[in-house]
Every structure is written in structure tokens, then in C-alpha cells.
PDB file of N, CA and C in Angstrom:
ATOM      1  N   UNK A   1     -17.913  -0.150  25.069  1.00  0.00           N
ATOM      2  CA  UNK A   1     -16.638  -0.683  25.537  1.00  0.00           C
ATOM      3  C   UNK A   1     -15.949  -1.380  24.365  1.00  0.00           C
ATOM      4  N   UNK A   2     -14.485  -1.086  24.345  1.00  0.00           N
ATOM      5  CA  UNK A   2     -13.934  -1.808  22.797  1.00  0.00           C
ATOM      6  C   UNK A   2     -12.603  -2.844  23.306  1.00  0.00           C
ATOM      7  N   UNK A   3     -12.079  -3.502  22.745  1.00  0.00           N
ATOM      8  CA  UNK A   3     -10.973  -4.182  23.061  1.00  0.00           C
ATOM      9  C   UNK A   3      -9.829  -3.625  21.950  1.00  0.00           C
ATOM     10  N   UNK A   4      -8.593  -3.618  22.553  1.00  0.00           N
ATOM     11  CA  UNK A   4      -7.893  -2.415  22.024  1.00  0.00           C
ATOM     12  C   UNK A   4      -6.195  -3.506  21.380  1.00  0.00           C
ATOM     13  N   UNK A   5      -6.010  -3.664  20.308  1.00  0.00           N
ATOM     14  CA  UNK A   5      -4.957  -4.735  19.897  1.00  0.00           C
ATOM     15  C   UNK A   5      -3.529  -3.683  19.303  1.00  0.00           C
ATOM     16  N   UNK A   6      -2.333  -3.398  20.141  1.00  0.00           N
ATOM     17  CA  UNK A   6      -1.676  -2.310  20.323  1.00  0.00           C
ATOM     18  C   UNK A   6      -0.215  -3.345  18.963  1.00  0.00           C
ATOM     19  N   UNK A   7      -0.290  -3.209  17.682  1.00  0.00           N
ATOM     20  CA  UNK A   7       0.683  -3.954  16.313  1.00  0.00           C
ATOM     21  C   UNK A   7       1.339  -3.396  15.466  1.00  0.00           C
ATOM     22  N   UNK A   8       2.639  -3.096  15.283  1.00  0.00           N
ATOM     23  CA  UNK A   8       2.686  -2.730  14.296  1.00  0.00           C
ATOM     24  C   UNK A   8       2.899  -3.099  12.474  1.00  0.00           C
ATOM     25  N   UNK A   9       2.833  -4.251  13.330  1.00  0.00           N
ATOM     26  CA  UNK A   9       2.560  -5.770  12.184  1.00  0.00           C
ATOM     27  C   UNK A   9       1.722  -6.779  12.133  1.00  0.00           C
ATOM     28  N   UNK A  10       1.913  -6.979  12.810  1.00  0.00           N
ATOM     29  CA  UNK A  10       0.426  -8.274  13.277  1.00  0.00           C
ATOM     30  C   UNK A  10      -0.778  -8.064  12.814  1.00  0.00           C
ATOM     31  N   UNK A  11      -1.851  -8.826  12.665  1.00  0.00           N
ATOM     32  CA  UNK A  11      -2.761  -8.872  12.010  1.00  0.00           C
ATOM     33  C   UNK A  11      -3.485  -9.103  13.601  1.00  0.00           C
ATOM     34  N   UNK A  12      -4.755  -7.590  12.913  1.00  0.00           N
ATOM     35  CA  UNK A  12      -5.461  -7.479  14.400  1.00  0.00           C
ATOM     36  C   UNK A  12      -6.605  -8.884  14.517  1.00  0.00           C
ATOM     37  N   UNK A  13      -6.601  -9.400  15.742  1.00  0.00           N
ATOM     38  CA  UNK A  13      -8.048 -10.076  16.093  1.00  0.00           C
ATOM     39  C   UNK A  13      -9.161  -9.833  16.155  1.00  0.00           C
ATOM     40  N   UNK A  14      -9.875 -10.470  15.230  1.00  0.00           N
ATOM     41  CA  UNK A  14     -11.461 -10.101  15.093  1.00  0.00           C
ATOM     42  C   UNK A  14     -12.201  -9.763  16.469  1.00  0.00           C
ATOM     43  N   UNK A  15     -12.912  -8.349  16.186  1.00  0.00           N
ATOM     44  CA  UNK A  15     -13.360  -8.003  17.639  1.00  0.00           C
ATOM     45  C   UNK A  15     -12.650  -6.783  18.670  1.00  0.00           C
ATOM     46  N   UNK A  16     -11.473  -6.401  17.923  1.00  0.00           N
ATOM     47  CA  UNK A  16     -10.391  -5.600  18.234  1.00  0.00           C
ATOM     48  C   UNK A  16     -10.111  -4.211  17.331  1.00  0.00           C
ATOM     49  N   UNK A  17     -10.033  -2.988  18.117  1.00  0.00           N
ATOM     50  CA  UNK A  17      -9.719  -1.859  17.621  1.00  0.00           C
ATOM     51  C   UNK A  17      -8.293  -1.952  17.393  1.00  0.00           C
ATOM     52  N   UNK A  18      -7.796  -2.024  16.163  1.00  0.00           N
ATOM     53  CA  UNK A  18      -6.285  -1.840  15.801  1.00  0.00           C
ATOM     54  C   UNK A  18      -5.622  -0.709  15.720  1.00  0.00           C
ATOM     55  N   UNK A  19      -4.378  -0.481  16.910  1.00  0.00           N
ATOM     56  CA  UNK A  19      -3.702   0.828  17.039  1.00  0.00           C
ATOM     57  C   UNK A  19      -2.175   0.547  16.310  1.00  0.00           C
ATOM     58  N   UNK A  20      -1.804   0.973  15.627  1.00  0.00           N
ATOM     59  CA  UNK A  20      -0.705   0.541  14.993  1.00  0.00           C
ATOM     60  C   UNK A  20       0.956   1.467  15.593  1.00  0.00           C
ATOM     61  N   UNK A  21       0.240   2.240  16.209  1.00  0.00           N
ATOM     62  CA  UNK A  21       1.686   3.077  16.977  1.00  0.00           C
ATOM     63  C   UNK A  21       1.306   3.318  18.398  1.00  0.00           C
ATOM     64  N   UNK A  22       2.174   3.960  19.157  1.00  0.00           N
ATOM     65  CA  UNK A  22       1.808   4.615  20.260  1.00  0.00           C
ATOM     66  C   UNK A  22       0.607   5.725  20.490  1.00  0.00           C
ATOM     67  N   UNK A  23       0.780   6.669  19.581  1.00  0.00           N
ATOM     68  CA  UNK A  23      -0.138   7.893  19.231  1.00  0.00           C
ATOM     69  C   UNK A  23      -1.809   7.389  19.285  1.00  0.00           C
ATOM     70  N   UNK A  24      -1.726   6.359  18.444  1.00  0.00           N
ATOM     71  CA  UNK A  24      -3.172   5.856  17.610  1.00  0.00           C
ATOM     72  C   UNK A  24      -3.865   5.160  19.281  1.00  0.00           C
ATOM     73  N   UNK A  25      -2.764   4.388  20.235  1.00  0.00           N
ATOM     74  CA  UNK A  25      -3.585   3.657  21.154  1.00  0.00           C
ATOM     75  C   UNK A  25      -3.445   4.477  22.554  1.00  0.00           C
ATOM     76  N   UNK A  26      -2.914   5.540  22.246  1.00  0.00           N
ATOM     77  CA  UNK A  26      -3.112   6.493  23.798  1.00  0.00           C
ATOM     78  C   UNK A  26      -4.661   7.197  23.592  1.00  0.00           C
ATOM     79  N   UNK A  27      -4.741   7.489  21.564  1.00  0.00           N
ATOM     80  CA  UNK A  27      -5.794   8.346  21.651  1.00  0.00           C
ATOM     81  C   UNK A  27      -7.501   7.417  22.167  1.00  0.00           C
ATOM     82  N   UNK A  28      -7.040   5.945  21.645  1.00  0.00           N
ATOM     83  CA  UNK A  28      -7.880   5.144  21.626  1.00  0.00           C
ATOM     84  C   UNK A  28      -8.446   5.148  23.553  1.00  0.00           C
ATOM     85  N   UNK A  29      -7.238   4.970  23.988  1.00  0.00           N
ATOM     86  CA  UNK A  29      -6.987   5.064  25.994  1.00  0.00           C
ATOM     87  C   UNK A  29      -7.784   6.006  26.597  1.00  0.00           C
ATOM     88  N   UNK A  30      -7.801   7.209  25.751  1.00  0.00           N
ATOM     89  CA  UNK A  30      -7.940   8.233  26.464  1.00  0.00           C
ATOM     90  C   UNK A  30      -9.760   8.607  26.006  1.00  0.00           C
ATOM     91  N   UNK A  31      -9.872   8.197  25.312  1.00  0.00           N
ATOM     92  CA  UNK A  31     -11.361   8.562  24.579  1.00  0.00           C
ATOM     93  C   UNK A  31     -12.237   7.778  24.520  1.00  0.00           C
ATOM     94  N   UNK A  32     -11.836   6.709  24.599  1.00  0.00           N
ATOM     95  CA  UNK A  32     -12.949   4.980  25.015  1.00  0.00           C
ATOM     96  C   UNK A  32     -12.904   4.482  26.557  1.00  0.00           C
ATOM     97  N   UNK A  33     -13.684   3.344  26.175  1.00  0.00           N
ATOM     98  CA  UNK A  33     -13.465   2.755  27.430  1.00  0.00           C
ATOM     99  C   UNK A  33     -12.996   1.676  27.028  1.00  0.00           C
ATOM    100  N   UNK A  34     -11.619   0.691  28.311  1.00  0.00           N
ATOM    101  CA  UNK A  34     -10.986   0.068  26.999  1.00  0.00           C
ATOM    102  C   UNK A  34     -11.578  -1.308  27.960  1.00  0.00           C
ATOM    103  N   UNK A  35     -12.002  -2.434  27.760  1.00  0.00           N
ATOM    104  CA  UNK A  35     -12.072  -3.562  28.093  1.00  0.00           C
ATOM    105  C   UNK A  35     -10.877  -4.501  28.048  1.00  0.00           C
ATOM    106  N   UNK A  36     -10.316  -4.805  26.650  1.00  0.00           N
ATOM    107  CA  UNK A  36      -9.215  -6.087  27.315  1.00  0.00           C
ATOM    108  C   UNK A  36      -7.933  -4.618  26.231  1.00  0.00           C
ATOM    109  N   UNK A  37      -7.093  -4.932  26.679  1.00  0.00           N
ATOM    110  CA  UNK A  37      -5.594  -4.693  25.837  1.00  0.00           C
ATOM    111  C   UNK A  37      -4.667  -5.004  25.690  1.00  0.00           C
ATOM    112  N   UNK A  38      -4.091  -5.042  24.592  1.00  0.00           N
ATOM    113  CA  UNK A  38      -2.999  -5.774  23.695  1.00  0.00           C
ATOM    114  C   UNK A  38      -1.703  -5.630  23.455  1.00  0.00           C
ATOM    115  N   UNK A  39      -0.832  -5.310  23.947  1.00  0.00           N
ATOM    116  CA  UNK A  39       0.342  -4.410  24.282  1.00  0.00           C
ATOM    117  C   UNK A  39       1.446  -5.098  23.127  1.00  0.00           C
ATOM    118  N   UNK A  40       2.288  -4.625  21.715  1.00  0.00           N
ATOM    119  CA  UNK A  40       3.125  -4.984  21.293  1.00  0.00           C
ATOM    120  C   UNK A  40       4.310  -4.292  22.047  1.00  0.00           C
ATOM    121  N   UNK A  41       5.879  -4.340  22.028  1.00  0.00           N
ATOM    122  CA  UNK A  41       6.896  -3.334  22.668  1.00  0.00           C
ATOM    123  C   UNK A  41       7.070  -3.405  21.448  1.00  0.00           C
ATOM    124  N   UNK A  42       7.927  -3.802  20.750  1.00  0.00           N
ATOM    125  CA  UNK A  42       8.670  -3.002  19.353  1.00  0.00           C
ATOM    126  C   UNK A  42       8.088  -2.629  18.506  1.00  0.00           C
ATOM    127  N   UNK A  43       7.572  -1.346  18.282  1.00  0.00           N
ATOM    128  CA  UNK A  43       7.061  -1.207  17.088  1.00  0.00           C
ATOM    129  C   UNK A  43       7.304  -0.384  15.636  1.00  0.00           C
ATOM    130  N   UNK A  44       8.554  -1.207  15.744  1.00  0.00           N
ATOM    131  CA  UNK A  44       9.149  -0.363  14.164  1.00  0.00           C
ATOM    132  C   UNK A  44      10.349   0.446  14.690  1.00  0.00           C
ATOM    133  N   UNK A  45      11.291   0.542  13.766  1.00  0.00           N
ATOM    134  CA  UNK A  45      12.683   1.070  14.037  1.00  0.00           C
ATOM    135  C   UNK A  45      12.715   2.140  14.506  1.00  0.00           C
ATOM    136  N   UNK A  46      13.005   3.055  15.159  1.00  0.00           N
ATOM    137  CA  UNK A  46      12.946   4.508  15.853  1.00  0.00           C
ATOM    138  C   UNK A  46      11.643   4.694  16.145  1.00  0.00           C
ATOM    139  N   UNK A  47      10.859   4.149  16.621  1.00  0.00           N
ATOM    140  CA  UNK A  47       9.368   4.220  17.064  1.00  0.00           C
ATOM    141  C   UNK A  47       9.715   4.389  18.417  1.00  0.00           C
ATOM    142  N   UNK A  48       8.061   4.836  19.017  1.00  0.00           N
ATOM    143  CA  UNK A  48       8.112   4.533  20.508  1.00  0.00           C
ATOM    144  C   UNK A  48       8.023   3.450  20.682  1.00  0.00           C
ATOM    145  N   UNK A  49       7.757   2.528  21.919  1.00  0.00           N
ATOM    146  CA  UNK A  49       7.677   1.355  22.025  1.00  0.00           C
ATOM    147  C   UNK A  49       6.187   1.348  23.131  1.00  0.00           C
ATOM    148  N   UNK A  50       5.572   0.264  23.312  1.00  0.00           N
ATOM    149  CA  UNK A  50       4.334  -0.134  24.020  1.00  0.00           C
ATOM    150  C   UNK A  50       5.068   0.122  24.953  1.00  0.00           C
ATOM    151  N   UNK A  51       6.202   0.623  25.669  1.00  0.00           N
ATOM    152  CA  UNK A  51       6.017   0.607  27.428  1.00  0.00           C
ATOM    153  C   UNK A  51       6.232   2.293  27.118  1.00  0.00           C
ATOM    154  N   UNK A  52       6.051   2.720  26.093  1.00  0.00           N
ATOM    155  CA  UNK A  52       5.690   4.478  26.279  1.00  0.00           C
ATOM    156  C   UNK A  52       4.270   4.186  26.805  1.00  0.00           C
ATOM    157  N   UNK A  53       3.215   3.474  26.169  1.00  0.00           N
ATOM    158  CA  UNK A  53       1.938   3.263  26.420  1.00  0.00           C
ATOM    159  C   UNK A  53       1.695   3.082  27.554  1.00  0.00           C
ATOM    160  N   UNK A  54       2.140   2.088  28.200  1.00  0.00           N
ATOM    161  CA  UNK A  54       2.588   1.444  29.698  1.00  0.00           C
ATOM    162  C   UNK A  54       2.360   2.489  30.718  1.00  0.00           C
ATOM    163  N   UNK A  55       3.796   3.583  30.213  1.00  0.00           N
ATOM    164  CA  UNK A  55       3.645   4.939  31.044  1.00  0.00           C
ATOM    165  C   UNK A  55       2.847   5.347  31.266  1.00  0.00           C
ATOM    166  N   UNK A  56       1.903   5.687  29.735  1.00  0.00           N
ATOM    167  CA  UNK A  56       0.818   6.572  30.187  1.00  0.00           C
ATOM    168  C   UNK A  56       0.010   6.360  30.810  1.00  0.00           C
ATOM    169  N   UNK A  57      -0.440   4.742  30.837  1.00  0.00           N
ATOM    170  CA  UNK A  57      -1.450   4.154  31.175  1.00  0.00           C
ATOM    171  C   UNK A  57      -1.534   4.267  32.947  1.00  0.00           C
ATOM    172  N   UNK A  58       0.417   3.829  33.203  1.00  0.00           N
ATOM    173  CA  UNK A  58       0.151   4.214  34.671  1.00  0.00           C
ATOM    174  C   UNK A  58       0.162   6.063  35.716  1.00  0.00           C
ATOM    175  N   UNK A  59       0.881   7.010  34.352  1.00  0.00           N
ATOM    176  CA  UNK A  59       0.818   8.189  34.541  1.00  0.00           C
ATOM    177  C   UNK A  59      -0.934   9.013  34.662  1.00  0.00           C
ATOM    178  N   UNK A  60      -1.478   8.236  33.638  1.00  0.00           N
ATOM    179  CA  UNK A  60      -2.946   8.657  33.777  1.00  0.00           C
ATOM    180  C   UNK A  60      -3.763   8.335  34.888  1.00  0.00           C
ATOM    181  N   UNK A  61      -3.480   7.539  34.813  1.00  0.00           N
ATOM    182  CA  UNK A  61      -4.579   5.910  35.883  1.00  0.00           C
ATOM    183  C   UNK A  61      -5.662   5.665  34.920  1.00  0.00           C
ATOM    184  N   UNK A  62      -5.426   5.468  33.529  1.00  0.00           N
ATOM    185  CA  UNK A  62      -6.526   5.141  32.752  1.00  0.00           C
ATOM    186  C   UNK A  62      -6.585   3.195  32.292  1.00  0.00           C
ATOM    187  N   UNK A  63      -6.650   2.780  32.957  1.00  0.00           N
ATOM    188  CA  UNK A  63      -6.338   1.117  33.201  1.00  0.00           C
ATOM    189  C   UNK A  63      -7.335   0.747  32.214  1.00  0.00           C
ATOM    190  N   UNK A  64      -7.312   0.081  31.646  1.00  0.00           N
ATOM    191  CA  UNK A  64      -8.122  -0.720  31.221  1.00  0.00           C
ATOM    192  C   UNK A  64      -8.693  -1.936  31.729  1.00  0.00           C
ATOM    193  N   UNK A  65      -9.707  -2.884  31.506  1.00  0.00           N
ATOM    194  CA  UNK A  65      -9.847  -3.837  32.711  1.00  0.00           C
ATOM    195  C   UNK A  65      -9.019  -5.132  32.831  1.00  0.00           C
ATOM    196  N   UNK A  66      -8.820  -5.113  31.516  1.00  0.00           N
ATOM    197  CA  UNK A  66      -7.721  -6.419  31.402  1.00  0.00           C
ATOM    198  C   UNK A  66      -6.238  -6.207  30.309  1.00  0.00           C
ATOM    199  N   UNK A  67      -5.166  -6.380  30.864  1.00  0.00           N
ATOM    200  CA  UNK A  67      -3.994  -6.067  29.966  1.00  0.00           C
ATOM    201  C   UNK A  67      -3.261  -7.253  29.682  1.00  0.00           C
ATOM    202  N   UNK A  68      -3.035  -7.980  27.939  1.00  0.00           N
ATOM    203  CA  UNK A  68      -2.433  -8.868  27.819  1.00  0.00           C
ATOM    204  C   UNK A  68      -1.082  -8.317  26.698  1.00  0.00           C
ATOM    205  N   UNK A  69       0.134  -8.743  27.072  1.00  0.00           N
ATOM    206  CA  UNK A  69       1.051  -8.622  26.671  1.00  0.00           C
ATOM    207  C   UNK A  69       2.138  -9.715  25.672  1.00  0.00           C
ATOM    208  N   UNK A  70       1.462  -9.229  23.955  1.00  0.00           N
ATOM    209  CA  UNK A  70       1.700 -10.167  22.874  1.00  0.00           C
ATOM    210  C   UNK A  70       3.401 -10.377  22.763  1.00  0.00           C
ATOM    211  N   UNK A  71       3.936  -8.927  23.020  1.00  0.00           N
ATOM    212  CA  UNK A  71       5.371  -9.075  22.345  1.00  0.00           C
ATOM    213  C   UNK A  71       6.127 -10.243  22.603  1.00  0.00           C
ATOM    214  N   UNK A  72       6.707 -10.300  21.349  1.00  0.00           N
ATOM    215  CA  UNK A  72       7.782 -11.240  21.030  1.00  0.00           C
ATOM    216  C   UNK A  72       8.822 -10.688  22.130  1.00  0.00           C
ATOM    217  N   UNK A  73       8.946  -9.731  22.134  1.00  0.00           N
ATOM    218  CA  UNK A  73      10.237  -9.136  23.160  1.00  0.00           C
ATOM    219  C   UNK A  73      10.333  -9.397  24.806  1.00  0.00           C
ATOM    220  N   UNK A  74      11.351 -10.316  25.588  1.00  0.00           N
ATOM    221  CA  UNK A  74      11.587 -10.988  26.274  1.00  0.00           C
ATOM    222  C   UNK A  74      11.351  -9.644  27.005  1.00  0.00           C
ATOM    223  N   UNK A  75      12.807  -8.692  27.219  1.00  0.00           N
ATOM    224  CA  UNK A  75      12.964  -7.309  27.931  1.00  0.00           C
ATOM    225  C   UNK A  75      11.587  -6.805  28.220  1.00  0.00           C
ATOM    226  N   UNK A  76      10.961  -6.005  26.927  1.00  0.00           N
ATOM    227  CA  UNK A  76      10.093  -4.926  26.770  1.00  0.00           C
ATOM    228  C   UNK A  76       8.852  -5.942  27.853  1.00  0.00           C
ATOM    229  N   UNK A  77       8.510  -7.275  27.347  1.00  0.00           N
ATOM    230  CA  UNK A  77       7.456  -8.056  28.400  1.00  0.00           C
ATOM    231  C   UNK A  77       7.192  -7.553  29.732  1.00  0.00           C
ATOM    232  N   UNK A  78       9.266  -7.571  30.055  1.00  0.00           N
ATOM    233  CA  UNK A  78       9.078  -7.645  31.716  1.00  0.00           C
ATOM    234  C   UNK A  78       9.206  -6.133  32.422  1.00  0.00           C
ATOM    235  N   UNK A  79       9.566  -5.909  31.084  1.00  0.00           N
ATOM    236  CA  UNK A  79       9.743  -4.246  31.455  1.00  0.00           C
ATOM    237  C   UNK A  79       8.046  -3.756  31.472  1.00  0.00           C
ATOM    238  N   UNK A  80       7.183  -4.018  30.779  1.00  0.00           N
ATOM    239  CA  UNK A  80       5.847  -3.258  30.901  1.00  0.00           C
ATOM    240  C   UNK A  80       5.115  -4.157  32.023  1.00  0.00           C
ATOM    241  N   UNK A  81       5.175  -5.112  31.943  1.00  0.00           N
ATOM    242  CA  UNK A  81       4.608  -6.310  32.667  1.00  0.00           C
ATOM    243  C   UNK A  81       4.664  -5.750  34.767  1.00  0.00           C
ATOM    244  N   UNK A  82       5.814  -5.200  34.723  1.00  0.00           N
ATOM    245  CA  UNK A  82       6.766  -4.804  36.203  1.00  0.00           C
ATOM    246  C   UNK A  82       5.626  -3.193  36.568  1.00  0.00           C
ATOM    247  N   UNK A  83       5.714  -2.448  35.487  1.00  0.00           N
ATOM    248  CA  UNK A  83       5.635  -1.170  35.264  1.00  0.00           C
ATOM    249  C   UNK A  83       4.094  -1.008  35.414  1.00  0.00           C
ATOM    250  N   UNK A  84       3.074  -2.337  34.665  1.00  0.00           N
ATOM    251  CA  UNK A  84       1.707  -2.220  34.779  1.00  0.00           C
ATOM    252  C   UNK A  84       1.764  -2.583  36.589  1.00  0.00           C
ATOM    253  N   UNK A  85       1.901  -4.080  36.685  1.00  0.00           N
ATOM    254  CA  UNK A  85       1.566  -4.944  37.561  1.00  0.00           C
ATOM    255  C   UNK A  85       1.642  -4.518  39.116  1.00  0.00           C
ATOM    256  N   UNK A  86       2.830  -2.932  39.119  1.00  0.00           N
ATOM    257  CA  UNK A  86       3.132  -2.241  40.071  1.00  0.00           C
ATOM    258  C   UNK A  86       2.274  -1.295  40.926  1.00  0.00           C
ATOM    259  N   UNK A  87       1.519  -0.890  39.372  1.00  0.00           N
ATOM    260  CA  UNK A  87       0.393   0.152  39.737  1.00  0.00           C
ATOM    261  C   UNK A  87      -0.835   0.493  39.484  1.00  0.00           C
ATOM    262  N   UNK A  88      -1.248  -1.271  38.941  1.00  0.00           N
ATOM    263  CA  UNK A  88      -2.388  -1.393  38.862  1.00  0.00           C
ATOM    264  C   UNK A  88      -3.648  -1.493  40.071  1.00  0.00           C
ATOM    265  N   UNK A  89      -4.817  -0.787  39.594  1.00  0.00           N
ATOM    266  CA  UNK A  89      -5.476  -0.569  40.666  1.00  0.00           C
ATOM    267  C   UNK A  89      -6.187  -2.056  41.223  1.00  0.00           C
ATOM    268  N   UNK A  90      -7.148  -1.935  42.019  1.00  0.00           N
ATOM    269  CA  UNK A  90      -7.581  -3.613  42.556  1.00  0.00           C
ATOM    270  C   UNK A  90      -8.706  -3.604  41.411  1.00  0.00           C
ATOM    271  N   UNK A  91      -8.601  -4.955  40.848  1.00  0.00           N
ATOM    272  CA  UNK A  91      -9.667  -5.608  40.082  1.00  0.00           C
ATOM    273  C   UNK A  91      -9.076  -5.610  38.290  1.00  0.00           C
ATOM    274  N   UNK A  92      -7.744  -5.069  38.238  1.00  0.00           N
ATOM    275  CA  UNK A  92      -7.275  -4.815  36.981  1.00  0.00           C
ATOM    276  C   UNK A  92      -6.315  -6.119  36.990  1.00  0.00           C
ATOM    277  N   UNK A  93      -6.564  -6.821  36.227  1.00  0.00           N
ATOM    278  CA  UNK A  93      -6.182  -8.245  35.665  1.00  0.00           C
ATOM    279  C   UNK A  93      -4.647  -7.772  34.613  1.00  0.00           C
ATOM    280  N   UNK A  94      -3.374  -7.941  34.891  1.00  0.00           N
ATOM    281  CA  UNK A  94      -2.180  -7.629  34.176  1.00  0.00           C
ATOM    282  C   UNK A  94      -1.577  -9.222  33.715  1.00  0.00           C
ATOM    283  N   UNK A  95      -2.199  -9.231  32.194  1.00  0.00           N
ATOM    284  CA  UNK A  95      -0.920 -10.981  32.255  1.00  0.00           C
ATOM    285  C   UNK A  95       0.569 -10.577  31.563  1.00  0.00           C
ATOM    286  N   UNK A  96       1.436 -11.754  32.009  1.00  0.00           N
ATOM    287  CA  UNK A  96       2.541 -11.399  31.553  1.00  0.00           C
ATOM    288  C   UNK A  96       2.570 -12.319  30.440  1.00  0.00           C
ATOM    289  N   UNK A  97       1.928 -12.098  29.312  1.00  0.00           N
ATOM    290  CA  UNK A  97       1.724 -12.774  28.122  1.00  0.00           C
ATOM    291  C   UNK A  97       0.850 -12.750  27.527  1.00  0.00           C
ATOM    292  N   UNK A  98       1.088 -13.408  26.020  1.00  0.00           N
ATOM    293  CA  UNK A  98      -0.313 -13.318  25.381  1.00  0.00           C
ATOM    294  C   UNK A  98      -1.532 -13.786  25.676  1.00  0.00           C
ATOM    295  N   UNK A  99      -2.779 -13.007  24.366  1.00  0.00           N
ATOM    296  CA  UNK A  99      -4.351 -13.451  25.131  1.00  0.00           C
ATOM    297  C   UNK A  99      -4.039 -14.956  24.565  1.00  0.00           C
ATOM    298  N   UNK A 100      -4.875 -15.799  25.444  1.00  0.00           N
ATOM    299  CA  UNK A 100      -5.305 -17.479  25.331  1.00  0.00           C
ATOM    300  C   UNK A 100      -6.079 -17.585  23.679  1.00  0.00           C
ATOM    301  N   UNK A 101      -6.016 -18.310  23.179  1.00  0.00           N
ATOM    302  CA  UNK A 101      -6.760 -19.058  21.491  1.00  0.00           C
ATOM    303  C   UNK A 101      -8.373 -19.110  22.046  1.00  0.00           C
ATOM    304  N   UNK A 102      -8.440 -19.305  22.750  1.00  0.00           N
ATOM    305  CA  UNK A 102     -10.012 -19.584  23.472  1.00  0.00           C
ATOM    306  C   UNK A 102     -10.704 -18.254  23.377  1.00  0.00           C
ATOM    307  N   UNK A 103      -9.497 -17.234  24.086  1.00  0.00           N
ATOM    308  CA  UNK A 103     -10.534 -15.956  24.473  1.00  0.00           C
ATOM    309  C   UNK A 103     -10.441 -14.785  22.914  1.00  0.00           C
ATOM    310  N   UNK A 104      -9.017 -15.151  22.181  1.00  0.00           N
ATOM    311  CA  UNK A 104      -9.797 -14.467  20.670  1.00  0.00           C
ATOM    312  C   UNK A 104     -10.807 -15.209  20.112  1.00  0.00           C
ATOM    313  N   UNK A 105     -10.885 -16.382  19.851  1.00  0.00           N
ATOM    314  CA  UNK A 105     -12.024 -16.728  19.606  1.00  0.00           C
ATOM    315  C   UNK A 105     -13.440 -16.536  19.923  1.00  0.00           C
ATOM    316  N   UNK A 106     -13.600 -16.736  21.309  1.00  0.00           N
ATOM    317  CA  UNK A 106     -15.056 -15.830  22.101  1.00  0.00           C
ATOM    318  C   UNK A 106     -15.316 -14.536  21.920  1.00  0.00           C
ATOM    319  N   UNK A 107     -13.910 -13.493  21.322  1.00  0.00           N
ATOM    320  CA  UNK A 107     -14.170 -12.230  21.010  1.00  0.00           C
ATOM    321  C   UNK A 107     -14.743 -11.905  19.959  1.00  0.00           C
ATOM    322  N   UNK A 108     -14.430 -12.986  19.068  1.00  0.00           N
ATOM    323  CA  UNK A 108     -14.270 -13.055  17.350  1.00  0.00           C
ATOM    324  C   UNK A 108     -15.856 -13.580  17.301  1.00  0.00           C
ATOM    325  N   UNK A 109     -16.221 -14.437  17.879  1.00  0.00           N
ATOM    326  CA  UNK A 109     -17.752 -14.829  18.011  1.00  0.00           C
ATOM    327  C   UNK A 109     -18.411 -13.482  18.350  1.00  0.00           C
ATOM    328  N   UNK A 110     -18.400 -12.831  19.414  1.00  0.00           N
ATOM    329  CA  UNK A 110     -19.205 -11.931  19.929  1.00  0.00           C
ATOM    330  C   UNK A 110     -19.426 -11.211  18.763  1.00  0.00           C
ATOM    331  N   UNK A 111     -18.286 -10.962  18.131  1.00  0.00           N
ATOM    332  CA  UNK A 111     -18.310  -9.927  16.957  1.00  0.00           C
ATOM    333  C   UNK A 111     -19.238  -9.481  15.659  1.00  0.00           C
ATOM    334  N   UNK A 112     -19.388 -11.599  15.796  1.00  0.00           N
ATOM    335  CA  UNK A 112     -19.970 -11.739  14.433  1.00  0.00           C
ATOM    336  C   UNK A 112     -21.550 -11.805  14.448  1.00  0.00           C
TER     337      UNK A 112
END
């Protein structure tokens, strides 16, 4: 099981598979099993954005068990946030915000 940190800038958290586009964290979605995930929306000028991810995630039904949502972006938040939270199955944890300082840290421990 991996924890999946979706940036196209940011510096990934220790303990975290870093997907830097859309492409890199559908393949990650689709081929792992994902434990917590990290959702950026903007990622880079004419890019897709994390609520392409969003889609797939709810087009597949490939949920992961926990989804936290870093972006800076007010819109894209409530736009993936609406889009997860709608059609997530029972027991799938959707925050509308970033992960807590506590829980990268406990990840970043496990790691080491």
C-alpha cells in the first residue's frame, strides 16, 4: 500500500509516491493500492488539472482510502472536494483540505 502526493511543484512528503502530472498519478491509481492521497488542481499552464484525476477516480471507482486536498486553489478545492465527496463509497474519508503536520510527520516516521 503507498501514499500517493499528486505536485507539480511542491516538494513531496517523506513517505509519499510523487506524481507530478495527471498521467504519472492515474497510472500510480490504477496499478497500486493507494492508502492516503494528495490532490494538487493547478498543475502548470495548459496542464490537466487534479479534478481530471478526481474524474477518474470517480469514473473508475478506484478510491483510495483517504483523500486530502493541498491546493492553493479556492475553485479547483471545491470543485474536486463536491465531485469526490458525492461519490465516494462508505468508509472513504474525503477532506476538504490539506493533510494535518501531525499526520506527515507519522508518515515520515514510518518511513524511516
Amino acid at each position: 500500500m503507498i501514499h500517493v502526493y499528486l505536485d507539480d511543484a511542491r516538494r513531496c512528503p517523506q513517505g509519499f509516491v510523487l506524481a507530478r502530472n495527471v498521467t504519472e498519478c492515474i497510472l500510480l491509481l490504477d496499478s497500486s493500492e493507494v492508502d492516503i492521497l494528495s490532490l494538487d488542481y493547478d498543475l502548470g499552464w495548459d496542464q490537466p488539472s487534479g479534478g481530471e484525476v478526481a474524474r477518474w477516480i470517480v469514473s473508475a471507482g478506484k478510491f483510495p482510502r483517504e483523500i486530502y486536498l493541498h491546493t492553493s486553489s479556492n475553485i479547483g478545492r471545491i470543485k474536486m472536494y463536491e465531485m469526490l465527496y458525492a461519490a465516494k463509497p462508505e468508509g472513504v474519508k474525503v477532506h476538504n483540505g490539506p493533510m494535518p503536520d501531525e499526520l506527515i510527520v507519522q508518515i515520515a516516521q514510518k518511513d524511516t
